[in-house]
PDB file of N, CA and C in Angstrom:
ATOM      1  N   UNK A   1      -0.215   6.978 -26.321  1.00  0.00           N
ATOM      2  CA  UNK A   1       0.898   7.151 -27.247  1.00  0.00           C
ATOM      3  C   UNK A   1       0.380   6.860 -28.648  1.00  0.00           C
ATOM      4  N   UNK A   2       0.618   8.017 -29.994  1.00  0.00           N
ATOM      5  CA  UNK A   2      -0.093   7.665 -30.815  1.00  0.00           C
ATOM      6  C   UNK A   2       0.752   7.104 -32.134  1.00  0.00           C
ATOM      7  N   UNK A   3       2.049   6.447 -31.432  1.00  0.00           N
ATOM      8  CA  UNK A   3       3.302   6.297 -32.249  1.00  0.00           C
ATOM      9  C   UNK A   3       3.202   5.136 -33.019  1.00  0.00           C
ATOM     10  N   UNK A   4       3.684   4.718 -34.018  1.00  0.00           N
ATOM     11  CA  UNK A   4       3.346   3.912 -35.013  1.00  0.00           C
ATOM     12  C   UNK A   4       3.772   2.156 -34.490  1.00  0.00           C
ATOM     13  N   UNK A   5       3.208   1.371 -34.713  1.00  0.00           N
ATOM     14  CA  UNK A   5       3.050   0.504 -33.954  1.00  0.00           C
ATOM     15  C   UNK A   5       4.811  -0.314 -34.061  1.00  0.00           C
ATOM     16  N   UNK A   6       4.820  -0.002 -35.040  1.00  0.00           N
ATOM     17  CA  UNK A   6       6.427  -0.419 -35.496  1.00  0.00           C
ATOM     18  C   UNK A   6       7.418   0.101 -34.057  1.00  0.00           C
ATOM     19  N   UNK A   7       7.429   1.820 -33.937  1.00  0.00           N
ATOM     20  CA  UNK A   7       7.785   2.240 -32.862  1.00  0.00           C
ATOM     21  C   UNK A   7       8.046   1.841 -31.577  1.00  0.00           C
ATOM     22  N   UNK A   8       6.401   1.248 -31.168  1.00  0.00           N
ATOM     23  CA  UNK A   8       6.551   0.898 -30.042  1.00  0.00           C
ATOM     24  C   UNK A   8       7.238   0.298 -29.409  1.00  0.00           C
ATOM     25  N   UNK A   9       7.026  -1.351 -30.517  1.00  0.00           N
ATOM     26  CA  UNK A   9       7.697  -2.223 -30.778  1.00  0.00           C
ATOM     27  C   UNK A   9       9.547  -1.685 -30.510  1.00  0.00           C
ATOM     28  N   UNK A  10       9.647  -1.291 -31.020  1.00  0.00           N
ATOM     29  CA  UNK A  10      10.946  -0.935 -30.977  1.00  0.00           C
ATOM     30  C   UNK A  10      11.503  -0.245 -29.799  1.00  0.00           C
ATOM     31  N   UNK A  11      10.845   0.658 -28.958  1.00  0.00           N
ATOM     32  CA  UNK A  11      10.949   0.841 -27.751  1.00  0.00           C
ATOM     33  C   UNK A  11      10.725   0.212 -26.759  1.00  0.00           C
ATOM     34  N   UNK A  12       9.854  -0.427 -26.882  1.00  0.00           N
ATOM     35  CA  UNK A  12       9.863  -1.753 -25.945  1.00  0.00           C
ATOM     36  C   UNK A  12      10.830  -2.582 -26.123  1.00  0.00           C
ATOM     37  N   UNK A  13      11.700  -2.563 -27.297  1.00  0.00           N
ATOM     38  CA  UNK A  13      12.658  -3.713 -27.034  1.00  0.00           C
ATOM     39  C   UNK A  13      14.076  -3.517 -26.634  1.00  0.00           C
ATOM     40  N   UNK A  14      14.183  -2.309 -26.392  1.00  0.00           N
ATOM     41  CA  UNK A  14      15.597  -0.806 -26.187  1.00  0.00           C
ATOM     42  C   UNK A  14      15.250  -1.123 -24.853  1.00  0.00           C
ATOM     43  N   UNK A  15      13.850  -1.270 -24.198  1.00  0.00           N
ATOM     44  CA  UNK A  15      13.745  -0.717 -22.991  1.00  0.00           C
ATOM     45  C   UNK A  15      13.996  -2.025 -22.327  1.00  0.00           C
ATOM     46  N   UNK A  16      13.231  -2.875 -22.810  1.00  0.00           N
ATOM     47  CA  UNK A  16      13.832  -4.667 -22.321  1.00  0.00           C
ATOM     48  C   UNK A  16      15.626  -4.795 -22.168  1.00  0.00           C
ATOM     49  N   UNK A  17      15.899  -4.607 -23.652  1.00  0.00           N
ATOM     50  CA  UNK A  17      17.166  -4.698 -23.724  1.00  0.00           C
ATOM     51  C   UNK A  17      18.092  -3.950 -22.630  1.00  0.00           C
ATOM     52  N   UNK A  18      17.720  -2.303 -22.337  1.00  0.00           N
ATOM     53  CA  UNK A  18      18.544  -1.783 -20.730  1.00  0.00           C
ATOM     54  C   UNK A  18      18.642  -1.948 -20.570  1.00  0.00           C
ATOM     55  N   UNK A  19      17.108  -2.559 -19.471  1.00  0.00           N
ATOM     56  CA  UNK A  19      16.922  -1.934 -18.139  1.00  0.00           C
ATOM     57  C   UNK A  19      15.789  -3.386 -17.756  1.00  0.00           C
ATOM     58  N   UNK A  20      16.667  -4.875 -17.725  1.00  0.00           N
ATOM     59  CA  UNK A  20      15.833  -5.760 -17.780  1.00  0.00           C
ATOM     60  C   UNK A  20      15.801  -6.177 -16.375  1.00  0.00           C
ATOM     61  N   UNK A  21      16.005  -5.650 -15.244  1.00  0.00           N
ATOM     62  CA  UNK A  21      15.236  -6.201 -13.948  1.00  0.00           C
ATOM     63  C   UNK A  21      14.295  -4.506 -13.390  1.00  0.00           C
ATOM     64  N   UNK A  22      13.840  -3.571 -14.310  1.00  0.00           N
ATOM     65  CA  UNK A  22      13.879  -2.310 -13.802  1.00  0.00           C
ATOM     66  C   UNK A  22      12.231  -2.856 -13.231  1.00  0.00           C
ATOM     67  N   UNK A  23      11.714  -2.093 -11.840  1.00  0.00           N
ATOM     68  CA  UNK A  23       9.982  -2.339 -11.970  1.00  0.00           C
ATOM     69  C   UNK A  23       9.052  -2.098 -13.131  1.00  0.00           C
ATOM     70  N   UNK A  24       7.817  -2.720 -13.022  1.00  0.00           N
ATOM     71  CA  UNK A  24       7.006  -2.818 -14.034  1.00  0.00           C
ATOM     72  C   UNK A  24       6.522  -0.976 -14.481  1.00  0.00           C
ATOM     73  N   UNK A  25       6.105  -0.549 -13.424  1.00  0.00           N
ATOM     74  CA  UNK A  25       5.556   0.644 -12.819  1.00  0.00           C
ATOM     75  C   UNK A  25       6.638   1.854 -13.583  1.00  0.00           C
ATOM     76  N   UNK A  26       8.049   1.500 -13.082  1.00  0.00           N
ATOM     77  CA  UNK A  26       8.976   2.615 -13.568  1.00  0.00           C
ATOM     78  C   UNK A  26       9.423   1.752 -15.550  1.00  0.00           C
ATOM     79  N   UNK A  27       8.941   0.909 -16.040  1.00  0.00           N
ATOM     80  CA  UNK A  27       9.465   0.503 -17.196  1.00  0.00           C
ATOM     81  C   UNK A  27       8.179   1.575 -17.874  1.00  0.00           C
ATOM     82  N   UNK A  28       7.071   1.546 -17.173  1.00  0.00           N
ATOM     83  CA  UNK A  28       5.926   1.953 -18.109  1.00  0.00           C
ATOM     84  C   UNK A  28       5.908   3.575 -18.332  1.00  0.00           C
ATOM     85  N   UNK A  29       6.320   3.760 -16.987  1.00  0.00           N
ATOM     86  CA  UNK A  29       6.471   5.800 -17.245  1.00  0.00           C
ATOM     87  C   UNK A  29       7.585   5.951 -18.322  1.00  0.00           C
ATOM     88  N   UNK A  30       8.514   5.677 -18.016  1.00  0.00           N
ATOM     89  CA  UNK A  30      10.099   5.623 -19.196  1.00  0.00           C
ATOM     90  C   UNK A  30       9.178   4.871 -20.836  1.00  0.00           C
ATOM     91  N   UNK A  31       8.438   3.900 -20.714  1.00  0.00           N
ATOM     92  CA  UNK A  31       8.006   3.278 -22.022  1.00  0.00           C
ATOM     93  C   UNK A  31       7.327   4.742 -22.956  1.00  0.00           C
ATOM     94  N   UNK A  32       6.422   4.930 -21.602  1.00  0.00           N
ATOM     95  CA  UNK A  32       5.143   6.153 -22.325  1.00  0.00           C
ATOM     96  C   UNK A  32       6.023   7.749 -22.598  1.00  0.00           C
ATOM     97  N   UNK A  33       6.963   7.862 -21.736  1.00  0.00           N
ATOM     98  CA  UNK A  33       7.917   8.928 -22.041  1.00  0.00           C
ATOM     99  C   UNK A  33       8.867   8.840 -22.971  1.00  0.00           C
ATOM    100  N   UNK A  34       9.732   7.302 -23.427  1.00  0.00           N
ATOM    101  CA  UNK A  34      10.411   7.485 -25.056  1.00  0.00           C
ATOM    102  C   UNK A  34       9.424   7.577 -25.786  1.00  0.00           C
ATOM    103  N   UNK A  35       8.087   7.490 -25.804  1.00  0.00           N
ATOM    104  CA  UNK A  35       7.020   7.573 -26.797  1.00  0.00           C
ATOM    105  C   UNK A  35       6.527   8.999 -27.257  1.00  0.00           C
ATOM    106  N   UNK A  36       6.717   9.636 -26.486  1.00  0.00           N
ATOM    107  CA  UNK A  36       6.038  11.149 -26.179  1.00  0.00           C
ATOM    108  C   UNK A  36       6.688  11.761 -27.359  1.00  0.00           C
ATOM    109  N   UNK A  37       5.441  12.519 -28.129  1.00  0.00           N
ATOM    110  CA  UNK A  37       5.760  13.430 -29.260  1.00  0.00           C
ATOM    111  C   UNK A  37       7.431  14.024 -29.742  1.00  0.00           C
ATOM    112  N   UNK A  38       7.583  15.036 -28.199  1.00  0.00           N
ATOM    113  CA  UNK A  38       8.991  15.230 -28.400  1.00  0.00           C
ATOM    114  C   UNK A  38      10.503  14.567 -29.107  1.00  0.00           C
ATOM    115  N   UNK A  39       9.891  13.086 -28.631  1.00  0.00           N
ATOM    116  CA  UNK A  39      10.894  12.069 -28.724  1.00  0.00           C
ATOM    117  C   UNK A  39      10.961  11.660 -30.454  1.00  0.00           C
ATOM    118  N   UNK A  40      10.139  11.949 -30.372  1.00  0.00           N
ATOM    119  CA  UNK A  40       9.554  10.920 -32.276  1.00  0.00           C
ATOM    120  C   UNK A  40      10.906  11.155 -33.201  1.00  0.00           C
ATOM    121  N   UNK A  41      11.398  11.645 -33.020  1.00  0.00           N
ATOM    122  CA  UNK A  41      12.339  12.080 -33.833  1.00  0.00           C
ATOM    123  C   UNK A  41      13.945  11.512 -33.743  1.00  0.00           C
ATOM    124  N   UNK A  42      14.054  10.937 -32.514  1.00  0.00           N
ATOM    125  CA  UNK A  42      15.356  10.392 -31.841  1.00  0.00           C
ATOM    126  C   UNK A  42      15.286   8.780 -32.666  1.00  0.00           C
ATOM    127  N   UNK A  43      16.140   8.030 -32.411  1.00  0.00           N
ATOM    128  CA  UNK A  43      16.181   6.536 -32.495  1.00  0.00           C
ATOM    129  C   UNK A  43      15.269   6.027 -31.632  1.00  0.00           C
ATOM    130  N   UNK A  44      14.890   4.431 -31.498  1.00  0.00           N
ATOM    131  CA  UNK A  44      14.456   4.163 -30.275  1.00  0.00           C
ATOM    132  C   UNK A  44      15.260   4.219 -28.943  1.00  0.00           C
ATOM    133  N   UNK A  45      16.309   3.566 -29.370  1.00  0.00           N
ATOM    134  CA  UNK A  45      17.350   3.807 -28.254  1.00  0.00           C
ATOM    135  C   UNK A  45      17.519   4.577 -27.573  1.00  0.00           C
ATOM    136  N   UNK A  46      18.321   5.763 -28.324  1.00  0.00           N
ATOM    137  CA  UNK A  46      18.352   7.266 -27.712  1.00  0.00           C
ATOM    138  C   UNK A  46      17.257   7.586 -27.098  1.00  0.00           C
ATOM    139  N   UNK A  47      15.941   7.463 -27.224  1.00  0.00           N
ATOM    140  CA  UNK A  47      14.661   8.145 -26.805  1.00  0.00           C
ATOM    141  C   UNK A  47      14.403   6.957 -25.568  1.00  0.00           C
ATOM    142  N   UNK A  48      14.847   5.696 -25.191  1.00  0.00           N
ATOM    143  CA  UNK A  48      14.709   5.446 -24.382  1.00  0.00           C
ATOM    144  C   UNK A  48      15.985   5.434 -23.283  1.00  0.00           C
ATOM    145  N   UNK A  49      17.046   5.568 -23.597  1.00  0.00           N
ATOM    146  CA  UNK A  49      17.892   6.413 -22.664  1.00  0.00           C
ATOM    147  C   UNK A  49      17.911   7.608 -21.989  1.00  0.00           C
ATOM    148  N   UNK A  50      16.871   8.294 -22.997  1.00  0.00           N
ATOM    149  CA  UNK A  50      17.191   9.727 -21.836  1.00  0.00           C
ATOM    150  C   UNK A  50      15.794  10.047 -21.503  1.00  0.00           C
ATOM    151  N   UNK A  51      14.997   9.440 -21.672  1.00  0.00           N
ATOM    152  CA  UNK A  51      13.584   9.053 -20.983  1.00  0.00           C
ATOM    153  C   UNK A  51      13.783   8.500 -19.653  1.00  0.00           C
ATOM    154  N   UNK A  52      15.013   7.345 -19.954  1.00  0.00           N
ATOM    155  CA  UNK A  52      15.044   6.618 -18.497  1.00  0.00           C
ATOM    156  C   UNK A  52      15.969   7.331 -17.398  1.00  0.00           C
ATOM    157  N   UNK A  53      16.906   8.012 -18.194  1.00  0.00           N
ATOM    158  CA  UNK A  53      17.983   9.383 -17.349  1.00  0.00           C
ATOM    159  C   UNK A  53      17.064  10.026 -16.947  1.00  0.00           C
ATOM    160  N   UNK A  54      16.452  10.803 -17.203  1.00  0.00           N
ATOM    161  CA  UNK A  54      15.501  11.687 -16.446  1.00  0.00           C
ATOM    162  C   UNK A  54      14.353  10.749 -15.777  1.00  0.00           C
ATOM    163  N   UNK A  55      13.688  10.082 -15.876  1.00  0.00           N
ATOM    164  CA  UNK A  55      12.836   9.172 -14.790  1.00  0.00           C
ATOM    165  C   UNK A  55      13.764   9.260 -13.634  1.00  0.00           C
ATOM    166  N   UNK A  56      14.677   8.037 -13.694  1.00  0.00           N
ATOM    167  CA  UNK A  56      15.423   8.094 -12.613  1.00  0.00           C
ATOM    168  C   UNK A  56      15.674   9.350 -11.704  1.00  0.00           C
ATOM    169  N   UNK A  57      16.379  10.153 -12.611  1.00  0.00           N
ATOM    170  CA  UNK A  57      16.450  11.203 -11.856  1.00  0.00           C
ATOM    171  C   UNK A  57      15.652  12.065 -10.777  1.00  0.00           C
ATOM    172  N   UNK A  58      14.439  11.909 -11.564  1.00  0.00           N
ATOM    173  CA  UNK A  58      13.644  12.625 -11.067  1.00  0.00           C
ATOM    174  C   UNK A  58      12.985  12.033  -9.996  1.00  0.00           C
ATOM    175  N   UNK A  59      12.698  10.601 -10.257  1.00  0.00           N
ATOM    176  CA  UNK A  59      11.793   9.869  -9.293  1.00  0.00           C
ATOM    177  C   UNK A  59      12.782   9.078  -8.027  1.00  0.00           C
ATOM    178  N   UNK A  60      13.537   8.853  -8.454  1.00  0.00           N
ATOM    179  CA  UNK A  60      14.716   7.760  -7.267  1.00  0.00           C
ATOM    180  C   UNK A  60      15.951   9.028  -7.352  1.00  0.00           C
ATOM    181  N   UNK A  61      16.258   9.909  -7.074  1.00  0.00           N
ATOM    182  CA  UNK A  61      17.069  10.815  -6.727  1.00  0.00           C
ATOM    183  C   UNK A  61      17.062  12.036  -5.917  1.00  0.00           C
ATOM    184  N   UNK A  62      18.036  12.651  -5.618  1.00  0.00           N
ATOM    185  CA  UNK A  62      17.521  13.506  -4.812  1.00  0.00           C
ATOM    186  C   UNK A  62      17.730  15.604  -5.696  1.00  0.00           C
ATOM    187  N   UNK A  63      17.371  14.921  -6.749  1.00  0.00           N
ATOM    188  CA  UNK A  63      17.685  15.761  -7.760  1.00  0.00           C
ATOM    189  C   UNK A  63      16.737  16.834  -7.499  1.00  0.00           C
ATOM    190  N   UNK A  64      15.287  16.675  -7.303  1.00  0.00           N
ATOM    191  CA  UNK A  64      14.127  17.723  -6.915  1.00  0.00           C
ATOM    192  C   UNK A  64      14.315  18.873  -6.204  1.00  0.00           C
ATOM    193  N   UNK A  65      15.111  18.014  -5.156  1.00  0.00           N
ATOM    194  CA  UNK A  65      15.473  18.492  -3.557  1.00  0.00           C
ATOM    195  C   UNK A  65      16.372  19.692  -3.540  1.00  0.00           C
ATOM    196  N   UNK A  66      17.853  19.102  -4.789  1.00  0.00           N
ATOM    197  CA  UNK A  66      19.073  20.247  -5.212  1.00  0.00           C
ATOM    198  C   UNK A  66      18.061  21.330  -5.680  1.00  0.00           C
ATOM    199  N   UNK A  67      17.401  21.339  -6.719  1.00  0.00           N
ATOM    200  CA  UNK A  67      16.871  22.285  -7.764  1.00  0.00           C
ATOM    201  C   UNK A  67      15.863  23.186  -6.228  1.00  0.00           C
ATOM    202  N   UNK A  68      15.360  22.634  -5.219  1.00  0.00           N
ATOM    203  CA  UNK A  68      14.729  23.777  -4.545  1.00  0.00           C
ATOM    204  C   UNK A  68      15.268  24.211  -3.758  1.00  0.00           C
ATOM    205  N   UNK A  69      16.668  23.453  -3.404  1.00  0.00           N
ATOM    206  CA  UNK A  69      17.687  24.049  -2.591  1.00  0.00           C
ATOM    207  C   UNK A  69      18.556  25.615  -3.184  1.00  0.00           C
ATOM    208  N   UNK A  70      18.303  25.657  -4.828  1.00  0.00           N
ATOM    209  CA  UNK A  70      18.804  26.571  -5.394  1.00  0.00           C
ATOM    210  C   UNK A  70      19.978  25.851  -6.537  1.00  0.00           C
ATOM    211  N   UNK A  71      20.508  25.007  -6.826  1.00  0.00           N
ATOM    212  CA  UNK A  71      21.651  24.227  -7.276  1.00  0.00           C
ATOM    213  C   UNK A  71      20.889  24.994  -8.823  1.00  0.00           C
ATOM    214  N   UNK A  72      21.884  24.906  -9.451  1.00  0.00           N
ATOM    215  CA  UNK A  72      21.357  24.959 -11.290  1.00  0.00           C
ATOM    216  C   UNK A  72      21.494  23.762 -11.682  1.00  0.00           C
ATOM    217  N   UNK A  73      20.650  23.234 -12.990  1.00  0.00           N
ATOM    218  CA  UNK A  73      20.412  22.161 -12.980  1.00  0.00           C
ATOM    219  C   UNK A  73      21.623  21.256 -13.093  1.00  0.00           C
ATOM    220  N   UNK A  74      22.650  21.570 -14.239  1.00  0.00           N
ATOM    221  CA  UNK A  74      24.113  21.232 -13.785  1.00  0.00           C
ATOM    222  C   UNK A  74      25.054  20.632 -12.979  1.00  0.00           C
ATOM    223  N   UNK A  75      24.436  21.550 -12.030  1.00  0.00           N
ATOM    224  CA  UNK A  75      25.263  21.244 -10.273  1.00  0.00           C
ATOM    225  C   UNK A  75      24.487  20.346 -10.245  1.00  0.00           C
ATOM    226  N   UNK A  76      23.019  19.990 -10.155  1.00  0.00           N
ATOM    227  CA  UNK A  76      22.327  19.195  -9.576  1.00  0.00           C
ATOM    228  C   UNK A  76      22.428  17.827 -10.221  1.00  0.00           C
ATOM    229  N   UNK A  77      22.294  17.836 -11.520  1.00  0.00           N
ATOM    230  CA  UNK A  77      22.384  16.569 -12.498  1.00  0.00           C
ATOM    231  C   UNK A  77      23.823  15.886 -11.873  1.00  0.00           C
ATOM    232  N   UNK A  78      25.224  16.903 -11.518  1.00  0.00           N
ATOM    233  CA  UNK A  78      26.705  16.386 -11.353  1.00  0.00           C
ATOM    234  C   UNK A  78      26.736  15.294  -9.954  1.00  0.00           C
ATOM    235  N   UNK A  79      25.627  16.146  -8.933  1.00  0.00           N
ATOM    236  CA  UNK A  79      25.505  15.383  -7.433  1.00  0.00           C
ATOM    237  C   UNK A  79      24.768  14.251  -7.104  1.00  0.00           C
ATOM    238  N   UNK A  80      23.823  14.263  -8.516  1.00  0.00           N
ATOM    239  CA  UNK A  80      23.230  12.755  -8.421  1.00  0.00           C
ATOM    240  C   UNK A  80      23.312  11.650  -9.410  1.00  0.00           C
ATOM    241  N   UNK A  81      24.506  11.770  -9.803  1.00  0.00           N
ATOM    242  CA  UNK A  81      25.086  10.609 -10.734  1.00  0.00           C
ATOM    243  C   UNK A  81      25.651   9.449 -10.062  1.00  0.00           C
ATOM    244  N   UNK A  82      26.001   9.544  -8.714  1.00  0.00           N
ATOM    245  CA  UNK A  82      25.837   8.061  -8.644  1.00  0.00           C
ATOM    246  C   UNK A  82      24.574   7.455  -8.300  1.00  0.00           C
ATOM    247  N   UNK A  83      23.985   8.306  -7.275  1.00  0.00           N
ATOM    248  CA  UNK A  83      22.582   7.798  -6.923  1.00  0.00           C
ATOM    249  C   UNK A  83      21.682   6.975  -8.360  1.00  0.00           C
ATOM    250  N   UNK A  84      21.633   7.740  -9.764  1.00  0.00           N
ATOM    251  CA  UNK A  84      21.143   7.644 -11.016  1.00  0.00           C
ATOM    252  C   UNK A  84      21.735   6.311 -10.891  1.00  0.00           C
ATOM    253  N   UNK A  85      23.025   6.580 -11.104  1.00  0.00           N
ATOM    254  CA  UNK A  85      23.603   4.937 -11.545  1.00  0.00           C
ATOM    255  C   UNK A  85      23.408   3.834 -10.230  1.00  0.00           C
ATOM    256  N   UNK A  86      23.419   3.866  -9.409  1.00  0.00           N
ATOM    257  CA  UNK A  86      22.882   2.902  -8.174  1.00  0.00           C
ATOM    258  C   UNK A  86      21.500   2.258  -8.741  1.00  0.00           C
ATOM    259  N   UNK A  87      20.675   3.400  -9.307  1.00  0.00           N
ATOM    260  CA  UNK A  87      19.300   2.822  -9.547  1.00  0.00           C
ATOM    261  C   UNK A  87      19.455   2.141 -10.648  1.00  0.00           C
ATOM    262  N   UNK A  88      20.292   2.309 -11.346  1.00  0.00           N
ATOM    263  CA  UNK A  88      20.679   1.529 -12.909  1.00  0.00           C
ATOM    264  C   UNK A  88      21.332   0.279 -12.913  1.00  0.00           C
ATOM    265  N   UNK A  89      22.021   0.243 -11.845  1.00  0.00           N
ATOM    266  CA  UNK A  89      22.776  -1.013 -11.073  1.00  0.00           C
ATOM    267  C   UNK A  89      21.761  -1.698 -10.757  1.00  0.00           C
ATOM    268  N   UNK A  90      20.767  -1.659  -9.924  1.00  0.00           N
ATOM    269  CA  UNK A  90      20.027  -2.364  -9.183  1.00  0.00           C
ATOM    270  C   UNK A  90      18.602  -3.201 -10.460  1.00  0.00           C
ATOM    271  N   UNK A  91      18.763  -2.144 -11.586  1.00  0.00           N
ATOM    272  CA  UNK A  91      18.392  -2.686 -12.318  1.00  0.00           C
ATOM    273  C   UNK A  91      18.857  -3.577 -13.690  1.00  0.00           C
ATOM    274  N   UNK A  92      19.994  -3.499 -13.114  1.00  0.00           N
ATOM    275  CA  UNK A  92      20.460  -4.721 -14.289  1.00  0.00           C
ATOM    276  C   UNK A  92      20.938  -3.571 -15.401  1.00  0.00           C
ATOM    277  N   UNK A  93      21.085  -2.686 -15.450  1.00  0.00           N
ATOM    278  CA  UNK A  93      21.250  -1.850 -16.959  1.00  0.00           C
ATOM    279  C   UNK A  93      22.531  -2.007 -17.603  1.00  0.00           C
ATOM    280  N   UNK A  94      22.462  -2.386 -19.005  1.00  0.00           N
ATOM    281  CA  UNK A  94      23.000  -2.554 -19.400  1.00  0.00           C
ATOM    282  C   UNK A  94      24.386  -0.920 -19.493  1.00  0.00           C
ATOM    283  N   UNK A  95      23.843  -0.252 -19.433  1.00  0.00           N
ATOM    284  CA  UNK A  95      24.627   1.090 -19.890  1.00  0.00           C
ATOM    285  C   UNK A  95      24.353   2.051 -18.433  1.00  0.00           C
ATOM    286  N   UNK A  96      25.688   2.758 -18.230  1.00  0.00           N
ATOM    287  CA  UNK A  96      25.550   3.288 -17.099  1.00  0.00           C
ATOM    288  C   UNK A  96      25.908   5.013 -17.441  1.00  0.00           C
ATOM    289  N   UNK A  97      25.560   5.766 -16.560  1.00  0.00           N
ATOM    290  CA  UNK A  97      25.447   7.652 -16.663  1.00  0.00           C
ATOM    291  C   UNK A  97      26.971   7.777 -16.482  1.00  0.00           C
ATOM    292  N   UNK A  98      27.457   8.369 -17.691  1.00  0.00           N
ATOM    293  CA  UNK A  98      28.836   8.818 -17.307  1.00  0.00           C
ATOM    294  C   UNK A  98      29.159   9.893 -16.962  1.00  0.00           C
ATOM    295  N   UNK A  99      29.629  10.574 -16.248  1.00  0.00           N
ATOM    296  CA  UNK A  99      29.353  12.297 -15.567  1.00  0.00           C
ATOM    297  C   UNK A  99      29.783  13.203 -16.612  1.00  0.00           C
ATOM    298  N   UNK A 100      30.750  12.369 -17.500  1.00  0.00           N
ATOM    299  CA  UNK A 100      31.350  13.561 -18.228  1.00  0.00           C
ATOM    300  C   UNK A 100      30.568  13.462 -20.082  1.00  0.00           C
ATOM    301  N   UNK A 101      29.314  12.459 -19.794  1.00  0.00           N
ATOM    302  CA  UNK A 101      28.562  12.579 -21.158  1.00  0.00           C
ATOM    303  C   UNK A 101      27.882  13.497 -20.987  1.00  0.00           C
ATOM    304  N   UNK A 102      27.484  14.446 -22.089  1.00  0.00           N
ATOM    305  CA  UNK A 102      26.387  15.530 -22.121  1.00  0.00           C
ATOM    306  C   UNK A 102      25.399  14.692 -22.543  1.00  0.00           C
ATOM    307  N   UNK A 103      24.198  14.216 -21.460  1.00  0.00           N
ATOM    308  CA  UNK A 103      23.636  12.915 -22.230  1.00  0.00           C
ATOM    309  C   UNK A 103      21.920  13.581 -23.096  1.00  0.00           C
ATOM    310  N   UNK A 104      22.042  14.885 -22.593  1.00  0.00           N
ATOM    311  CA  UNK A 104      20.422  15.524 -23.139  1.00  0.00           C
ATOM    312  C   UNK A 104      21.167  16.892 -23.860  1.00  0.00           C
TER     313      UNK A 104
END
């Protein structure tokens, strides 16, 4: 990550602040993903919220599974919002997926 050290700082402390019992392993993919070029441009916050919405999703859901079943992403994002939030629960998060936020 070649983000300014100030940055980091600051994402690391969005990401503490969440998602403070989340694993070490899943804090660091979500850390290095609000970091990612794309993101540079968001708040820290924002860039670590929907870094960690899509982690989750992707990694502790069964979101993969809809999308090769045929679902559009839509349908698929709608069927695994609680699962998302279960994993957000379990981690202590401060802020939870609301179905009816357009959160990306």
């Amino acid at each position: 990550m070649n983000a300014p050290t100030g940055r980091r700082r600051a994402i690391a402390k969005a990401l503490t602040a969440l998602l403070p019992l989340a694993p070490y392993a899943d804090m660091e993919r979500i850390r290095a993903d609000a970091g990612a070029v794309h993101m540079k441009t968001l708040p820290p916050g924002i860039a670590v919220w929907l870094a960690t919405i899509a982690h989750v999703r992707h990694q502790h859901t069964d979101y993969e599974k809809l999308l090769s079943e045929g679902y559009d992403r839509d349908s698929a994002r709608f069927f695994v919002v609680d699962q998302t939030n279960a994993v957000l629960t379990r981690w202590r998060a401060t802020r939870l997926l609301d179905p009816d936020d357009d959160e990306e």
